[in-house]
C-alpha atoms as a PDB file:
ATOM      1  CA  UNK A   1     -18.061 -23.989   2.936  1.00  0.00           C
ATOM      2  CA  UNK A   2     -18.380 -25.812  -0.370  1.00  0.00           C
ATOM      3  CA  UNK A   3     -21.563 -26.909  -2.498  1.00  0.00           C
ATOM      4  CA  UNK A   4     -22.216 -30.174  -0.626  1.00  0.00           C
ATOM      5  CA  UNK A   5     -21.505 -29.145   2.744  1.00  0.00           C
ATOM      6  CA  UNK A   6     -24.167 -26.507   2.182  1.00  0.00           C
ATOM      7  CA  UNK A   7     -26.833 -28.983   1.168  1.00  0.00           C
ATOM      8  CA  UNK A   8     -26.780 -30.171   5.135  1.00  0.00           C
ATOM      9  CA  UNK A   9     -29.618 -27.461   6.354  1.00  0.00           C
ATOM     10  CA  UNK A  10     -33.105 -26.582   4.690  1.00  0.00           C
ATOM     11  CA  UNK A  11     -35.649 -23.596   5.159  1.00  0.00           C
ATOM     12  CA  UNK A  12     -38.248 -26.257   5.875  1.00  0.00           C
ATOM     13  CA  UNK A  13     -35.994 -27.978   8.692  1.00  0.00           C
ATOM     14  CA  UNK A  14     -35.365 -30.855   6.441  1.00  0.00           C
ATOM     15  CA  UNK A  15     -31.547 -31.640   5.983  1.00  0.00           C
ATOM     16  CA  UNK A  16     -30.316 -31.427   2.106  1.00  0.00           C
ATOM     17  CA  UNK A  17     -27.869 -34.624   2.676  1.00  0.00           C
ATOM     18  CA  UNK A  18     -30.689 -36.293   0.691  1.00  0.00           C
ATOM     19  CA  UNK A  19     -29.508 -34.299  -2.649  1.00  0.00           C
ATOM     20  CA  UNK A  20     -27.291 -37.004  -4.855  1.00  0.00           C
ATOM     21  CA  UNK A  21     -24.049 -36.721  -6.934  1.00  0.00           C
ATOM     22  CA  UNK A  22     -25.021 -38.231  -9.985  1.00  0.00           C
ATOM     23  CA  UNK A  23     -21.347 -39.900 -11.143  1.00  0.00           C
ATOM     24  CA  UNK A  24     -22.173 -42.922 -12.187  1.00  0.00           C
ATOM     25  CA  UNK A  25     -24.098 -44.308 -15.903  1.00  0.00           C
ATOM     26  CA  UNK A  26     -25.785 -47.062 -13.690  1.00  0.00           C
ATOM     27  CA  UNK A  27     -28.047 -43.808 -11.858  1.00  0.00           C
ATOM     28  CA  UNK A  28     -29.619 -42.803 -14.873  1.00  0.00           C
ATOM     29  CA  UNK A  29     -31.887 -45.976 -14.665  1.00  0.00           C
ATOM     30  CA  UNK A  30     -32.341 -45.518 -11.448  1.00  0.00           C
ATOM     31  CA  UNK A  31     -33.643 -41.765 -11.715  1.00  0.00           C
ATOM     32  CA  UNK A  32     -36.006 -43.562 -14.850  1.00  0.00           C
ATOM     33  CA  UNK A  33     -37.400 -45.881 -12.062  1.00  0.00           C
ATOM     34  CA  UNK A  34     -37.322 -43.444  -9.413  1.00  0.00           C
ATOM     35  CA  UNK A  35     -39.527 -40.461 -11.163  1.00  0.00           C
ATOM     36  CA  UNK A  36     -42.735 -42.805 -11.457  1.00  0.00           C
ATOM     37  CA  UNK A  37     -42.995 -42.281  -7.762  1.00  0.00           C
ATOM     38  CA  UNK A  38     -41.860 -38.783  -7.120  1.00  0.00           C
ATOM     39  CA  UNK A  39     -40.103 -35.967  -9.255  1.00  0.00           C
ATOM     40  CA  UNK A  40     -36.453 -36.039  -9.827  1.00  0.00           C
ATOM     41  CA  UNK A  41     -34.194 -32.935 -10.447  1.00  0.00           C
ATOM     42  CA  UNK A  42     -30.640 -33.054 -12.501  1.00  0.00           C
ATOM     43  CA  UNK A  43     -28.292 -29.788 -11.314  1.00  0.00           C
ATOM     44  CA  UNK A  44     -26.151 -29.962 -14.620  1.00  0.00           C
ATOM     45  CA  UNK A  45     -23.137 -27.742 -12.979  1.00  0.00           C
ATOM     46  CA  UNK A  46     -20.070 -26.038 -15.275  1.00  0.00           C
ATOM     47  CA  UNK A  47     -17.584 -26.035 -11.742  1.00  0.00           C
ATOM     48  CA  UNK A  48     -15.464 -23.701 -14.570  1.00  0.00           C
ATOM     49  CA  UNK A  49     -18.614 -21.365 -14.811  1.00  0.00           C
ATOM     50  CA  UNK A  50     -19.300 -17.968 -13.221  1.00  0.00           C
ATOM     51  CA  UNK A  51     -22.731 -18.190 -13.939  1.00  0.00           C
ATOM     52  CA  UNK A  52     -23.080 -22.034 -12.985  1.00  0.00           C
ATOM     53  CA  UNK A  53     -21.859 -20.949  -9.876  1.00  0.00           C
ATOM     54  CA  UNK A  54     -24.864 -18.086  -9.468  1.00  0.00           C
ATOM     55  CA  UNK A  55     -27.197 -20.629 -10.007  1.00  0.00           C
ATOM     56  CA  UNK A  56     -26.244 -22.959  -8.087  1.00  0.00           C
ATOM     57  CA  UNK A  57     -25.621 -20.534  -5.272  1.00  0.00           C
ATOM     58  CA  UNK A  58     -29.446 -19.225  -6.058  1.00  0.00           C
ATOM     59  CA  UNK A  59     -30.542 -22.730  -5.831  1.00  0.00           C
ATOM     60  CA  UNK A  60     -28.641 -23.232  -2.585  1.00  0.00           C
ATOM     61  CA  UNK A  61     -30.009 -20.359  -0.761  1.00  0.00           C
ATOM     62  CA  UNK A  62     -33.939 -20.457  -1.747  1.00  0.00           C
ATOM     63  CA  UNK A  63     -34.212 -24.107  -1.554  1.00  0.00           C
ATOM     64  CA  UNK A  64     -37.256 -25.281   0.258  1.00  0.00           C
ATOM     65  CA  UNK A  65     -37.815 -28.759  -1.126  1.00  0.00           C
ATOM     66  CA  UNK A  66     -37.725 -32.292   1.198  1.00  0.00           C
ATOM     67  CA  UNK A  67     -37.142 -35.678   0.266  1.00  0.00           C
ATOM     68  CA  UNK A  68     -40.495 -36.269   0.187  1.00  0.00           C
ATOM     69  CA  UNK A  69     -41.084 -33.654  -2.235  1.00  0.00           C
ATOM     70  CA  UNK A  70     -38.186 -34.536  -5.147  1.00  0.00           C
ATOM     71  CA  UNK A  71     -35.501 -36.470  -5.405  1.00  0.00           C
ATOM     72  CA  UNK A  72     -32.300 -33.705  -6.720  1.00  0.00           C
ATOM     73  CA  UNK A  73     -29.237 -35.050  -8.391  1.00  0.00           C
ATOM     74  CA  UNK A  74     -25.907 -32.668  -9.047  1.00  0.00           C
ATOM     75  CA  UNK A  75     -24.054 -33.413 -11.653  1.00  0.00           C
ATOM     76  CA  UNK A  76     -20.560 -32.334 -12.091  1.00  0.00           C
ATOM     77  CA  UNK A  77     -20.524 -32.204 -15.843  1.00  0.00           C
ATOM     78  CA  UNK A  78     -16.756 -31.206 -16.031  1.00  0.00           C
ATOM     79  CA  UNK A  79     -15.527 -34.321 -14.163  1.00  0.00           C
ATOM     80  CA  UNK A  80     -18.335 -36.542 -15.188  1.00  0.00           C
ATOM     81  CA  UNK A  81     -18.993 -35.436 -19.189  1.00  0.00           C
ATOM     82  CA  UNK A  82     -20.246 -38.461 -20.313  1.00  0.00           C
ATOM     83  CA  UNK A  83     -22.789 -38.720 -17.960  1.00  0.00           C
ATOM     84  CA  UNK A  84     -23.898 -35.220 -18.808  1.00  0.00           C
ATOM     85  CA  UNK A  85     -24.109 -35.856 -22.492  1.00  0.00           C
ATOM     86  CA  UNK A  86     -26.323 -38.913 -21.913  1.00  0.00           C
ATOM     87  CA  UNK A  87     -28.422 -37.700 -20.105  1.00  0.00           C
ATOM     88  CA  UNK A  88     -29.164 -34.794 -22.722  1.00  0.00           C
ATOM     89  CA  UNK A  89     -29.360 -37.667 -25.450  1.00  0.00           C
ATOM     90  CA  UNK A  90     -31.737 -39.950 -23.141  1.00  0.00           C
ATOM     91  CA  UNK A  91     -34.287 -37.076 -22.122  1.00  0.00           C
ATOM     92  CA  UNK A  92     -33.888 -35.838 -25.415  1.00  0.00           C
ATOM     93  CA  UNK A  93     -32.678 -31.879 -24.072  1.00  0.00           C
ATOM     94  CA  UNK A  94     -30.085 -29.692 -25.569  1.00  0.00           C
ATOM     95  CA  UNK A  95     -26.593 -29.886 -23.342  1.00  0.00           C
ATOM     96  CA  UNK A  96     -26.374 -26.483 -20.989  1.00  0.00           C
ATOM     97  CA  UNK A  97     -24.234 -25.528 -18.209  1.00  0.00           C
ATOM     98  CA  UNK A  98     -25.587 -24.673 -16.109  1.00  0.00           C
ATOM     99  CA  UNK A  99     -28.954 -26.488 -16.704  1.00  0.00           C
ATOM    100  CA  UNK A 100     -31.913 -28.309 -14.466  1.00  0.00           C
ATOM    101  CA  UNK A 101     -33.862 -30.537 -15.934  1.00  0.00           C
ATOM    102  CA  UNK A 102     -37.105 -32.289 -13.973  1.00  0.00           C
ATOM    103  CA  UNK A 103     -38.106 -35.748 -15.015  1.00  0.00           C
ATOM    104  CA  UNK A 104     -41.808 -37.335 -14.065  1.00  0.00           C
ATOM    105  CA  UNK A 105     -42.496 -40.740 -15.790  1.00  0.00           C
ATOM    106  CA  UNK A 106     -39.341 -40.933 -16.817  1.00  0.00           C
ATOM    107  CA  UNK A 107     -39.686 -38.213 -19.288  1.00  0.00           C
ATOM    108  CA  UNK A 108     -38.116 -34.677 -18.963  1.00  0.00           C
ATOM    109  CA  UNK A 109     -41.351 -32.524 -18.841  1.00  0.00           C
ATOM    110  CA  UNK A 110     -39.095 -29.440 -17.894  1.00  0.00           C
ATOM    111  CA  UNK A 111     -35.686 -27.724 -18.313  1.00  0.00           C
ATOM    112  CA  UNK A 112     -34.222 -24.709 -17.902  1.00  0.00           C
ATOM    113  CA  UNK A 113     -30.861 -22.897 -17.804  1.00  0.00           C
ATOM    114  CA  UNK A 114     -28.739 -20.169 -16.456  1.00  0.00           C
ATOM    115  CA  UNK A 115     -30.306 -17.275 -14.780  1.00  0.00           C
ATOM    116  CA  UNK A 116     -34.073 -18.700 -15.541  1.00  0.00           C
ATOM    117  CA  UNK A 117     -32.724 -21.385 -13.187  1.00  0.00           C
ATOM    118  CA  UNK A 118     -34.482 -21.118  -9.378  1.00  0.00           C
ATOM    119  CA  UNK A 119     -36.772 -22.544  -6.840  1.00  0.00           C
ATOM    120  CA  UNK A 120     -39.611 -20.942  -7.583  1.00  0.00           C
ATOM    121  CA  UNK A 121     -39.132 -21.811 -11.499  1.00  0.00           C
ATOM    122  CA  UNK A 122     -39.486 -25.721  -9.651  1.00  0.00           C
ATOM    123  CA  UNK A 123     -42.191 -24.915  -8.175  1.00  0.00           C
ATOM    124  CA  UNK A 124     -44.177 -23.381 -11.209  1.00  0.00           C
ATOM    125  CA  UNK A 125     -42.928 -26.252 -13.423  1.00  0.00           C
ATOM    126  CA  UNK A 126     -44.155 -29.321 -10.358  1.00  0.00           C
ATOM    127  CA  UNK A 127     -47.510 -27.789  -9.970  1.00  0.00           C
END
């Protein structure tokens, strides 16, 4: 079962089909607009990375979030490395792989990488 197929089921019942693929320049506006309302999460993912692929498999298994709670992009940053670079330019982060970055306001107020990446890190770094 790959990455996306996995986002179908949720610990709090809600289905994960709500998680994004961030592949296009034209959804970085769109996650500006979008994180006045609610929190939005970029998954900056290495698909070439051992350790990408521990995080992501950490987020995977503890996530707990809803739709209602944050909106969560993934970004394939192999396939899709200009996106990745502008959005480190536009939120004004360093580039990592693997990386998450929360924006409110339109303004990254947290990111993180490799093994300090996890749900209850997004939790801590909402409240």
């Amino acid at each position: 079962m790959g990455f996306l197929d996995n986002l179908r089921s949720s610990q709090k019942g809600e289905k994960k089909d709500e998680w994004k693929v961030l592949n296009d320049m034209a959804q970085l506006d769109k996650i500006v607009n979008d994180s006045a309302e609610k929190p939005v999460v970029i998954f900056k993912h290495s698909i070439r990375c051992g350790i990408s692929s521990m995080a992501k498999q950490k987020l995977e298994d503890d996530w707990d979030f809803t739709a209602e709670d944050l909106d969560f992009y993934y970004l394939d940053l192999i396939n899709n490395r200009a996106i990745s670079n502008e959005v480190a330019n536009y939120f004004g982060v360093t580039h990592q792989s693997p990386q998450v970055i929360l924006i409110k306001n339109g303004k990254a107020t947290y990111n993180t990488s490799h093994h300090q990446i996890g749900v209850q890190a997004l939790h801590k770094a909402l409240a």
